[in-house]
C-alpha atoms as a PDB file:
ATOM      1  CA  UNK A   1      21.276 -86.913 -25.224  1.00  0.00           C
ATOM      2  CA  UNK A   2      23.666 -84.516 -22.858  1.00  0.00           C
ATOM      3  CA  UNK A   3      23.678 -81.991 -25.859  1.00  0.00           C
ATOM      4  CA  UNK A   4      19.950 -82.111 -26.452  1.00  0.00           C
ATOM      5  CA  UNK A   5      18.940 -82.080 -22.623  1.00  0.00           C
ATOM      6  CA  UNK A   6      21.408 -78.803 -22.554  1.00  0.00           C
ATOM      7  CA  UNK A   7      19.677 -77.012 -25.502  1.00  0.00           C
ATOM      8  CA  UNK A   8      16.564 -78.022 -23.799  1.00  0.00           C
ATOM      9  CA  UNK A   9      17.409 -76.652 -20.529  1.00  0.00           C
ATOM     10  CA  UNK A  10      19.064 -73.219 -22.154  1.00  0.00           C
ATOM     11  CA  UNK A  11      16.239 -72.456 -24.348  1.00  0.00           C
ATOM     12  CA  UNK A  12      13.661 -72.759 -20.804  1.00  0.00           C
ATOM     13  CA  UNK A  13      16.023 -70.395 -19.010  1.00  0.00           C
ATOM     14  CA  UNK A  14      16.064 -67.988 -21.317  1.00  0.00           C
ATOM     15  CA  UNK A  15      12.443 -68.448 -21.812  1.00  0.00           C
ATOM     16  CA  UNK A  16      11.692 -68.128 -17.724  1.00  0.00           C
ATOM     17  CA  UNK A  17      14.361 -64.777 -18.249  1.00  0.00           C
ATOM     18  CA  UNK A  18      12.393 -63.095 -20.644  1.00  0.00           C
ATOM     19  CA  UNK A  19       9.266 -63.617 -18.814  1.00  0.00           C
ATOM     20  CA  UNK A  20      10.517 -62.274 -15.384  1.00  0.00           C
ATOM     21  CA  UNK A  21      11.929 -59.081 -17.359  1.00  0.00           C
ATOM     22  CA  UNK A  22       9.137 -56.691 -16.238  1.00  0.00           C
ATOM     23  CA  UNK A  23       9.150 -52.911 -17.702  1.00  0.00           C
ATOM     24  CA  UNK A  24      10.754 -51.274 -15.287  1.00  0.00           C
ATOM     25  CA  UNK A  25       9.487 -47.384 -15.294  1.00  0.00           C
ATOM     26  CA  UNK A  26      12.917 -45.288 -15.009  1.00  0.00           C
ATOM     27  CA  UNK A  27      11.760 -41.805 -12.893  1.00  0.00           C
ATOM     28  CA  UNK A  28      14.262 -39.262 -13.995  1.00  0.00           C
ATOM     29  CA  UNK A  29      15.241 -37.354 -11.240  1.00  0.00           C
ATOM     30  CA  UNK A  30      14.922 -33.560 -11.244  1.00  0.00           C
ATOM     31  CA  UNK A  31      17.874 -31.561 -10.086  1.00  0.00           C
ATOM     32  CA  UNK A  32      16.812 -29.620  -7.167  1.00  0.00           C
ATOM     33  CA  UNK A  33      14.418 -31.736  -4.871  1.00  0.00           C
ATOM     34  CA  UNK A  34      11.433 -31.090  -3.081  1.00  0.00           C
ATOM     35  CA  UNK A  35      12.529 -29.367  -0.227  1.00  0.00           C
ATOM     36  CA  UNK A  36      15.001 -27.091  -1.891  1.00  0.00           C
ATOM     37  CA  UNK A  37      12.055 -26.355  -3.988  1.00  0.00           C
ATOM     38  CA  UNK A  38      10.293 -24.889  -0.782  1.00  0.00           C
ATOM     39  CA  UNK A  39      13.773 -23.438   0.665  1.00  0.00           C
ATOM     40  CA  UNK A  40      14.299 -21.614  -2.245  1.00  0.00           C
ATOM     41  CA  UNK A  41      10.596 -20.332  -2.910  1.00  0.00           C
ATOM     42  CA  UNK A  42      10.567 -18.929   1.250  1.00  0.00           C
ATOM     43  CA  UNK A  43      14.170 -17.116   0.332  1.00  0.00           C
ATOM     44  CA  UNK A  44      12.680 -15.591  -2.744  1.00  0.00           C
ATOM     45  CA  UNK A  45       9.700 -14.463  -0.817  1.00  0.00           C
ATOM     46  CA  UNK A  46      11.757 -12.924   2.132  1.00  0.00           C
ATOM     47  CA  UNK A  47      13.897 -11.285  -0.701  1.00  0.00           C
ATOM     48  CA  UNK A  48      10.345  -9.597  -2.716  1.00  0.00           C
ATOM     49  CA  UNK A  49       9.190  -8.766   0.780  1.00  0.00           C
ATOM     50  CA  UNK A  50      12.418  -7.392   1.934  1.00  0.00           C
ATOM     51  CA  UNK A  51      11.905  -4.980  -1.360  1.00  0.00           C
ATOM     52  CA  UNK A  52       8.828  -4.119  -1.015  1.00  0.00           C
ATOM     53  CA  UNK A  53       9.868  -2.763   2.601  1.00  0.00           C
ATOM     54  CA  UNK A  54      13.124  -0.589   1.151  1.00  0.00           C
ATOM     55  CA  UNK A  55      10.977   0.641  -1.398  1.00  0.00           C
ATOM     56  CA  UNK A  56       8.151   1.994   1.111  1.00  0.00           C
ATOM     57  CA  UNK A  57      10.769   3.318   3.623  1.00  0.00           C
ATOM     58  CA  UNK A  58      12.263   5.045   0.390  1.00  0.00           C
ATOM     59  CA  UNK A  59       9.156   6.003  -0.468  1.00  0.00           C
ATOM     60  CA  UNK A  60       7.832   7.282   3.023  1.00  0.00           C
ATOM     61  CA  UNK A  61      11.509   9.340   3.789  1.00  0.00           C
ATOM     62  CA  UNK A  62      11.246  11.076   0.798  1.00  0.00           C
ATOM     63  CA  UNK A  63       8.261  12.452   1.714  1.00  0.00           C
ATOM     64  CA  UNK A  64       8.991  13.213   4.928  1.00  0.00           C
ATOM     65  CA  UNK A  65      12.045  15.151   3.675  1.00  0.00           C
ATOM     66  CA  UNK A  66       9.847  16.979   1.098  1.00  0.00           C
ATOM     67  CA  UNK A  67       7.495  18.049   3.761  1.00  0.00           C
ATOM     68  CA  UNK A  68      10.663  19.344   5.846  1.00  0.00           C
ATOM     69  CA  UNK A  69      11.996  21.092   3.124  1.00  0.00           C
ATOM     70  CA  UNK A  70       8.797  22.886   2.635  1.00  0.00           C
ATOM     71  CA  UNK A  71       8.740  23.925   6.443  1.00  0.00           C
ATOM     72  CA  UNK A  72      11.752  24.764   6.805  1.00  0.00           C
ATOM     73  CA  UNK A  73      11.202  27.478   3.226  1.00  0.00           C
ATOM     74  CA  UNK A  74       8.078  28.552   5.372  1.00  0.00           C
ATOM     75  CA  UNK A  75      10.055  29.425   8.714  1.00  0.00           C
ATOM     76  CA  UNK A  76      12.811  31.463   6.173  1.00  0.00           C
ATOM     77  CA  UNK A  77      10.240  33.821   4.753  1.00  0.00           C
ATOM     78  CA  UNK A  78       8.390  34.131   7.759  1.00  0.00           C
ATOM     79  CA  UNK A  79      11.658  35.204   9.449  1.00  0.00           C
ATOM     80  CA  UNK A  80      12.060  37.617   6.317  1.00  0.00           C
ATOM     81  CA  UNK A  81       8.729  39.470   7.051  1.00  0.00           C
ATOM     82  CA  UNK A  82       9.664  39.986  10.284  1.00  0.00           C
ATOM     83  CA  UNK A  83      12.887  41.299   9.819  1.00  0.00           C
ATOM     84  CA  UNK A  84      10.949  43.552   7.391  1.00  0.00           C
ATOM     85  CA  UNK A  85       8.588  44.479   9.905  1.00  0.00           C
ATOM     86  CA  UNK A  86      10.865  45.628  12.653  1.00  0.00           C
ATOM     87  CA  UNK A  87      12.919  47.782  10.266  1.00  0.00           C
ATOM     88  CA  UNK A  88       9.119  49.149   8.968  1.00  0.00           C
ATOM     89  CA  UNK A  89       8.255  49.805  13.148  1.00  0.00           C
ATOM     90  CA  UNK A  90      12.119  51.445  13.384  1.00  0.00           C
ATOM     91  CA  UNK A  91      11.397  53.881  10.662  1.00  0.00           C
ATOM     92  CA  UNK A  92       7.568  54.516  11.999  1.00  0.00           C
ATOM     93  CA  UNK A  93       8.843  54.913  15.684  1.00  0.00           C
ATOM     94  CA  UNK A  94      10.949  57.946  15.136  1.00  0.00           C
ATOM     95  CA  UNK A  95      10.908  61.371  17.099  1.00  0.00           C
ATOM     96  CA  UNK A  96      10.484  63.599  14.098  1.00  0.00           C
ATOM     97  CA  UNK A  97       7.699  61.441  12.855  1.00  0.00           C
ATOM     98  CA  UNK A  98       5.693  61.132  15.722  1.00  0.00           C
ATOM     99  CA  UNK A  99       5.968  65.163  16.556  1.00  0.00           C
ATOM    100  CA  UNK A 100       4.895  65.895  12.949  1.00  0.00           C
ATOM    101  CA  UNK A 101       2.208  63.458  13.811  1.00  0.00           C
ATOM    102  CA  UNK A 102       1.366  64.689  16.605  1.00  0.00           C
ATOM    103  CA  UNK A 103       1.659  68.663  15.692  1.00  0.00           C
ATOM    104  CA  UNK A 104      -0.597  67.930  12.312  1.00  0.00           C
ATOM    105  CA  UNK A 105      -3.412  66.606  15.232  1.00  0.00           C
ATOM    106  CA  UNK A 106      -3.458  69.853  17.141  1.00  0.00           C
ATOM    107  CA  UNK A 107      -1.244  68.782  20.099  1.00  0.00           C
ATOM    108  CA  UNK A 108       1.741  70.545  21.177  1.00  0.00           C
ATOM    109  CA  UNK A 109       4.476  70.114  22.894  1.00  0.00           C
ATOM    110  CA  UNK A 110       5.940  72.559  25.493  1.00  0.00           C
ATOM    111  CA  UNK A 111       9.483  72.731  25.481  1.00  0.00           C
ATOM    112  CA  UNK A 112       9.862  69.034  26.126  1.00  0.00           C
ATOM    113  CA  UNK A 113      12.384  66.606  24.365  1.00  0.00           C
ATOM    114  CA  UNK A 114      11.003  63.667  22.647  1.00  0.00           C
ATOM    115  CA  UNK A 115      13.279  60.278  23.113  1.00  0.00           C
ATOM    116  CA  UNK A 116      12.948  57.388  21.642  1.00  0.00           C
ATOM    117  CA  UNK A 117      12.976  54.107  24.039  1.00  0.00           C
ATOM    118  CA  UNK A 118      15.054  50.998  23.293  1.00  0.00           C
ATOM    119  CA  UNK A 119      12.949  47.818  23.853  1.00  0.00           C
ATOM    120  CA  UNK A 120      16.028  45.787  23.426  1.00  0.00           C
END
């Protein structure tokens, strides 16, 4: 009776076993959690934004230094047309000219010298 009462007894505990064996659902567990999810997507967004920002400072110097570049082409030849201009008013100012100018008009001139003034 001992070996009966034993076979008995294993086959219920194996029996009450089984039944408390509940499917147990195993989560697999991603390796980067939820907050270095969010970490990493507010780095990534400081990083695109941070771009963005070299790129328009880029962008906005470059033009800045094209406009310069322009001015500063615009202040040479302007300084070329006036160095053009006083050699034109050296060569217009002379004596000889302005006599023969003034002779070819009717006036004349009585025995007086003609000099030229500096304006320097």
């Amino acid at each position: 009776m001992n070996t009966s009462y034993a076979r008995e007894w294993k086959q219920t505990t194996t029996e009450q076993v089984q039944e408390k064996q509940v499917a147990v659902k195993v989560r697999k567990q991603s390796w980067i959690t939820k907050g270095e999810k969010v970490l990493y997507s507010v780095v990534g967004a400081v990083l695109i934004a941070g771009g963005f920002f070299v790129v328009s400072y880029s962008s906005s110097t470059d033009a800045l230094n094209s406009n310069l570049q322009k001015l500063e082409q615009n202040v040479a030849d302007q300084q070329a047309q006036n160095e053009v201009l006083l050699f034109e008013i050296e060569g217009l100012s002379r004596p000889t000219r302005i006599t023969k100018i003034a002779s070819e008009h009717g006036l004349k001139t009585q025995n007086a010298e003609v000099k030229q003034i500096n304006n320097n």
